[in-house]
C-alpha atoms as a PDB file:
ATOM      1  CA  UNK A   1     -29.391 -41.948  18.854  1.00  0.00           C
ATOM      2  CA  UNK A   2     -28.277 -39.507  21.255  1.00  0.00           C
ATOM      3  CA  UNK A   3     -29.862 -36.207  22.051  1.00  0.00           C
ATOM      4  CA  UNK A   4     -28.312 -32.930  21.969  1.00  0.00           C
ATOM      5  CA  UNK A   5     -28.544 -31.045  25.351  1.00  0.00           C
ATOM      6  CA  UNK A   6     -30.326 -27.676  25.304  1.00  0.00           C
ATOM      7  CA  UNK A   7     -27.628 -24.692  25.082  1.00  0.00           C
ATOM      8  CA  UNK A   8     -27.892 -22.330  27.685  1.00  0.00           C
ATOM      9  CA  UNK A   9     -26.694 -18.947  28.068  1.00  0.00           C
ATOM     10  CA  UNK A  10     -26.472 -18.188  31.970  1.00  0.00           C
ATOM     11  CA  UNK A  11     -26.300 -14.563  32.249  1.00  0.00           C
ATOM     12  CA  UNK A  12     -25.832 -15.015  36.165  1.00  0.00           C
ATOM     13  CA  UNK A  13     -22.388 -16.300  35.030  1.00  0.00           C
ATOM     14  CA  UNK A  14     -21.683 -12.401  34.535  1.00  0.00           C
ATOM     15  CA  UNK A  15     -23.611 -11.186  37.637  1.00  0.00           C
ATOM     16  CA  UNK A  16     -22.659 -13.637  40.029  1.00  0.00           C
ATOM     17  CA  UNK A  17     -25.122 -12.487  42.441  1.00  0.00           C
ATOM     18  CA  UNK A  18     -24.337  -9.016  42.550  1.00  0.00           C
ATOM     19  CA  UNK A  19     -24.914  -6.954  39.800  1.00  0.00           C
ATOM     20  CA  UNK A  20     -28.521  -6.127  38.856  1.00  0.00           C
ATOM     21  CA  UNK A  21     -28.025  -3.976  35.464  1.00  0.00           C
ATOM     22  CA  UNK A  22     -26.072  -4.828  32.408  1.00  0.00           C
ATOM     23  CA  UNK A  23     -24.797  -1.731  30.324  1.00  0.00           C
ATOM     24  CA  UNK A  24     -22.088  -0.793  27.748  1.00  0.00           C
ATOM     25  CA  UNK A  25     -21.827  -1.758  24.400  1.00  0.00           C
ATOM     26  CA  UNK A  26     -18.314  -3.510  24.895  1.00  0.00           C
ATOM     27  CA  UNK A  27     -19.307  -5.178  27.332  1.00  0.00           C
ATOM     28  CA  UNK A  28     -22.178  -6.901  25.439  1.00  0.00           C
ATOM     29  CA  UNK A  29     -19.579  -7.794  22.905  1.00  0.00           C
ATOM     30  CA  UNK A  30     -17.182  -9.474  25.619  1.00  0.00           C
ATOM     31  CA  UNK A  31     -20.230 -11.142  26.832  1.00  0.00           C
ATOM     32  CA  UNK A  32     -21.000 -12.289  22.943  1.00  0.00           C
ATOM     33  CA  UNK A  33     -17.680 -13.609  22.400  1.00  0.00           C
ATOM     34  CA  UNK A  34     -17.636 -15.219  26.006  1.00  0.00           C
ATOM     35  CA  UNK A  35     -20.580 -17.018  25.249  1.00  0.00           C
ATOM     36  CA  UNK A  36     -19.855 -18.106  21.684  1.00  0.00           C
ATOM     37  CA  UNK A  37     -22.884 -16.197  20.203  1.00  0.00           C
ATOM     38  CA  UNK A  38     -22.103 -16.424  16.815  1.00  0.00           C
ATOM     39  CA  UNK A  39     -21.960 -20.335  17.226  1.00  0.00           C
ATOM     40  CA  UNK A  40     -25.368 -20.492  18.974  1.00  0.00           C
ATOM     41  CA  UNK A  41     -26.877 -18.092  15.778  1.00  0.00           C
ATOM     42  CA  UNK A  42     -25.817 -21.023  13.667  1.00  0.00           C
ATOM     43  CA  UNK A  43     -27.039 -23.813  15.439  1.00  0.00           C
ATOM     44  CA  UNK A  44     -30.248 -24.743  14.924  1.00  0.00           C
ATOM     45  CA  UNK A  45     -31.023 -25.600  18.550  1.00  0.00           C
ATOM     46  CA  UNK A  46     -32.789 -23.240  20.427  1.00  0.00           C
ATOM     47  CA  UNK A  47     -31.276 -21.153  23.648  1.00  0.00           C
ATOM     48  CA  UNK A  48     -32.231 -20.616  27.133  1.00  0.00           C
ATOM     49  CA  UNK A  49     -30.922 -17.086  27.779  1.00  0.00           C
ATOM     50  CA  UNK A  50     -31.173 -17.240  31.691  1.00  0.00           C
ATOM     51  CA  UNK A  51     -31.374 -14.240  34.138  1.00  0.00           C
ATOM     52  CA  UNK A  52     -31.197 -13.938  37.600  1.00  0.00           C
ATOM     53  CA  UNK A  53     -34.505 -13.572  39.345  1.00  0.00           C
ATOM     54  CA  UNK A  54     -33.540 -10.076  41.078  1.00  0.00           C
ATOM     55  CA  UNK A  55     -31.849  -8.682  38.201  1.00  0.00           C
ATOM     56  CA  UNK A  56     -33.152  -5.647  36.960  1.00  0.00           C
ATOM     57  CA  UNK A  57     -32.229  -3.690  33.639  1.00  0.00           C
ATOM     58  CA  UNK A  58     -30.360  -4.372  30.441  1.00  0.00           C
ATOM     59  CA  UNK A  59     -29.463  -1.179  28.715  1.00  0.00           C
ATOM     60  CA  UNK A  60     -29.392  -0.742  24.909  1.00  0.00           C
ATOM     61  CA  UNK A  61     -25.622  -0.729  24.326  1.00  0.00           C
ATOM     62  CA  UNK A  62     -25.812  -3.775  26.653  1.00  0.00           C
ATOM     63  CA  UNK A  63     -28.042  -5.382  24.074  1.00  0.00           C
ATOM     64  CA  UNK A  64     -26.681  -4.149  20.904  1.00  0.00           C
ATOM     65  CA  UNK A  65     -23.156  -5.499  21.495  1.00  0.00           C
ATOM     66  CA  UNK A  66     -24.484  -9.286  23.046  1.00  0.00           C
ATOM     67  CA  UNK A  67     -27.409  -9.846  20.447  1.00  0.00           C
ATOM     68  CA  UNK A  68     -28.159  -7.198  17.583  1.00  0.00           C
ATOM     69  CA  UNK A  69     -25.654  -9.473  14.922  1.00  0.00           C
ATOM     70  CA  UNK A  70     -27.935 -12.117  16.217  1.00  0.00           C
ATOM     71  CA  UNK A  71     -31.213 -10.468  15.505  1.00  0.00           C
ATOM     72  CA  UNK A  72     -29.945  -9.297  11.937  1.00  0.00           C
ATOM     73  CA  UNK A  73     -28.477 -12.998  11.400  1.00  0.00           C
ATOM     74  CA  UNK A  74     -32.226 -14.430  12.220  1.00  0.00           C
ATOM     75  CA  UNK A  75     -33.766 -11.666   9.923  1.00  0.00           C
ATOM     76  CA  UNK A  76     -37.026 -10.904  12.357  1.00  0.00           C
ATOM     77  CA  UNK A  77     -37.791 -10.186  15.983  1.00  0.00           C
ATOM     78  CA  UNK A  78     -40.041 -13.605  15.606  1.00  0.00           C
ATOM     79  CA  UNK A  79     -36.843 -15.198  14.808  1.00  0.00           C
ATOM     80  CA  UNK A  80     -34.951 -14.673  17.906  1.00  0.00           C
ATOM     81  CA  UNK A  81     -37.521 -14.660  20.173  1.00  0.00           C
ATOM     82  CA  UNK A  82     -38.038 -18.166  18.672  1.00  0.00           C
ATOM     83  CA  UNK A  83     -34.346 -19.226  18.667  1.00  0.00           C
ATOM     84  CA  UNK A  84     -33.232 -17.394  21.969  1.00  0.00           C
ATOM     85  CA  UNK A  85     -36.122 -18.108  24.621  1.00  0.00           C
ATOM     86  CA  UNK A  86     -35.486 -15.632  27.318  1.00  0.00           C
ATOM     87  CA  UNK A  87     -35.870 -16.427  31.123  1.00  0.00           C
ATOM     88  CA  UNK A  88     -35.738 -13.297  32.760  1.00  0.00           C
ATOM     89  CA  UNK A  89     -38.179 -11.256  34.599  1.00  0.00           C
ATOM     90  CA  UNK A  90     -41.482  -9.673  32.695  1.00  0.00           C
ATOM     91  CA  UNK A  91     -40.204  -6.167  32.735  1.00  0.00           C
ATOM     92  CA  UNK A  92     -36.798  -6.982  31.249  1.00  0.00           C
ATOM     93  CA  UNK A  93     -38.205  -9.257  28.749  1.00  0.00           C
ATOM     94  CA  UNK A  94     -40.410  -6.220  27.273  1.00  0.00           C
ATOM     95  CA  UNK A  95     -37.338  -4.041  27.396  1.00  0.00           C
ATOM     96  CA  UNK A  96     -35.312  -6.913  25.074  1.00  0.00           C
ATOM     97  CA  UNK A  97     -38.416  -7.047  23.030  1.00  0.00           C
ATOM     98  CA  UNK A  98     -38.398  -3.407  22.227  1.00  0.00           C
ATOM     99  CA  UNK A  99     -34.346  -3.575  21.628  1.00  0.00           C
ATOM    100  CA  UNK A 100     -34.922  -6.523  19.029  1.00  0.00           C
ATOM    101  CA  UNK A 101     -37.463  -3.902  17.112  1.00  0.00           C
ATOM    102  CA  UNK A 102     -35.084  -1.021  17.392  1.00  0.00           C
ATOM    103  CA  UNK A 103     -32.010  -3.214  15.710  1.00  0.00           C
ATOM    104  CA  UNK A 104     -34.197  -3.804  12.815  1.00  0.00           C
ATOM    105  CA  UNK A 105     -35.492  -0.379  12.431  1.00  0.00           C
ATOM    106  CA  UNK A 106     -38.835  -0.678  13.488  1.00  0.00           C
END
């Protein structure tokens, strides 16, 4: 029986090196549909969301438009954390944790 390989969602694909911060809801969305985010909801694998090492900030809007569908699809912060496994830095890892809360309300 073959095994599935992991999915992975490289976010240095976008920042090839360069860019440190990610903002602006539309481009979250081009960065959802570039990934195939809706797929990965669906699929009961978990994801590797990688970051670069260096990178520093990912606004709100940034967030909203790549992930909130995702965090209402999973239904709680627990959820995605548990489905999307984030390898970023501390600092933006707390940041994505509070946007996760703010989508639902909390």
């Amino acid at each position: 029986m073959a095994t599935q390989m992991p999915e992975i969602v490289d976010i240095r694909l976008l920042t090839q090196g360069e860019v440190r911060n990610l903002a602006g809801h539309e481009r979250g969305l081009a960065a959802r549909e570039r990934f195939g985010m809706q797929r990965l909801d669906e699929d009961a694998a978990p994801v590797s969301v990688v970051f670069p090492d260096h990178f520093r900030q990912v606004s709100s809007s940034f967030f909203q438009g790549m992930f909130s569908a995702s965090v209402r699809r999973l239904g709680s912060v627990d959820a995605f954390f548990d489905h999307y496994r984030f390898d970023a830095p501390a600092h933006v890892r707390a940041k994505l944790a509070d946007y996760a809360e703010q989508v639902l309300g909390r």
